[in-house]
C-alpha atoms as a PDB file:
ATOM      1  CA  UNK A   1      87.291 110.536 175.343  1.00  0.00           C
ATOM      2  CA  UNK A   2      85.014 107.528 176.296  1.00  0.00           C
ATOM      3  CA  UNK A   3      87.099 106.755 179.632  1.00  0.00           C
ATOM      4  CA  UNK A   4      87.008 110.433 180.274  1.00  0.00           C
ATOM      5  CA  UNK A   5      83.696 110.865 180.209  1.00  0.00           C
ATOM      6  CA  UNK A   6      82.817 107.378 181.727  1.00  0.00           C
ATOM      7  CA  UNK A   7      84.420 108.260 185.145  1.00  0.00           C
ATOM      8  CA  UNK A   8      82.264 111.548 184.986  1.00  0.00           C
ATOM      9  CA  UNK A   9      79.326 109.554 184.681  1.00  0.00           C
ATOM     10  CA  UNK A  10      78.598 111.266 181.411  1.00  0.00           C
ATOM     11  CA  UNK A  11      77.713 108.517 178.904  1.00  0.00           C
ATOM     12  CA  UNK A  12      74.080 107.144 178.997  1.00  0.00           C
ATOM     13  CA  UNK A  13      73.515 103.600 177.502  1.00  0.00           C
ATOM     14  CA  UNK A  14      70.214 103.239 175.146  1.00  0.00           C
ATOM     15  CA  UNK A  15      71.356 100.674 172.845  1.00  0.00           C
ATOM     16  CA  UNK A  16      69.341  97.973 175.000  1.00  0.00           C
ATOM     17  CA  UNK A  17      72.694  95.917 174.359  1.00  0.00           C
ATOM     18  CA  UNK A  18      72.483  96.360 170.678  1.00  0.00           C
ATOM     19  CA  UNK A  19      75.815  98.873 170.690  1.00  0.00           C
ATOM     20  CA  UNK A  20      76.011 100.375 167.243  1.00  0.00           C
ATOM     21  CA  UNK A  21      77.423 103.694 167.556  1.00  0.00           C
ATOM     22  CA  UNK A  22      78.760 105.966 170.204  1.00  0.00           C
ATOM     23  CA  UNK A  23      77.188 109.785 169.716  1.00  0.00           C
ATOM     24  CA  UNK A  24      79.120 112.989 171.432  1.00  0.00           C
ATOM     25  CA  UNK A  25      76.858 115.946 172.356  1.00  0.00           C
ATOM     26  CA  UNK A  26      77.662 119.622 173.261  1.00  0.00           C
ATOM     27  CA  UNK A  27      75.494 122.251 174.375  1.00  0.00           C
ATOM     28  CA  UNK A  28      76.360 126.183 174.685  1.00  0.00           C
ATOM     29  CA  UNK A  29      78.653 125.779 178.118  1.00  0.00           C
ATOM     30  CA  UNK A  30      80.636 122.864 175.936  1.00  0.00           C
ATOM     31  CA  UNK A  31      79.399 120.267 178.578  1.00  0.00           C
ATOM     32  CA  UNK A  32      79.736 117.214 176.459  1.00  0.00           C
ATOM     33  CA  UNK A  33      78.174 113.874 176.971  1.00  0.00           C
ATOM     34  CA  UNK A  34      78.075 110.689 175.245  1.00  0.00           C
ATOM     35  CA  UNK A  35      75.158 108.179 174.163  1.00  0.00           C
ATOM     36  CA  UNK A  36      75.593 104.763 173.120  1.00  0.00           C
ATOM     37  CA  UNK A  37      73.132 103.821 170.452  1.00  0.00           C
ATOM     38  CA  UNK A  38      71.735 100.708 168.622  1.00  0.00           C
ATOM     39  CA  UNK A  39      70.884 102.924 165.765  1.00  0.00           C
ATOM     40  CA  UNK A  40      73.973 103.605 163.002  1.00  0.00           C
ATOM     41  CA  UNK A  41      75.898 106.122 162.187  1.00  0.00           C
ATOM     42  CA  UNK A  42      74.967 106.722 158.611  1.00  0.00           C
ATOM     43  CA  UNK A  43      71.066 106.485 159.542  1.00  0.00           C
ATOM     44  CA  UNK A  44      71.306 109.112 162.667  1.00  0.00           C
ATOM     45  CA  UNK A  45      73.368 111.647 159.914  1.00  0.00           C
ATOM     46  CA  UNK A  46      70.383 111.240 157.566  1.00  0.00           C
ATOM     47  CA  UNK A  47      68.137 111.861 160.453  1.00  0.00           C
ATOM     48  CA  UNK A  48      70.041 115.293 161.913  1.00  0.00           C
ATOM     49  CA  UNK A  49      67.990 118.112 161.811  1.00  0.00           C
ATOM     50  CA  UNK A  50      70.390 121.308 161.445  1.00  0.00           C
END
């Protein structure tokens, strides 16, 4: 999935070289792209907002 959507040029980097976590997003039209975070896992589910 990550080379995938690395040759698409569909992952941003925010993790200001701190990589914690890597976060898939999808909107309506199932375009998917990928962040790279500094922030974990278990803190961005607490912080989802449904």
């Amino acid at each position: 999935m990550y080379e995938n959507l690395s040759s698409k040029n569909k992952i941003e980097d925010i993790s200001c070289n701190q990589k914690n976590s890597f976060i898939l997003i999808s909107n309506m039209k199932n375009d998917v792209k990928g962040f790279i975070s500094n922030i974990g896992t278990n803190t961005i589910k607490k912080r989802i907002i449904v």
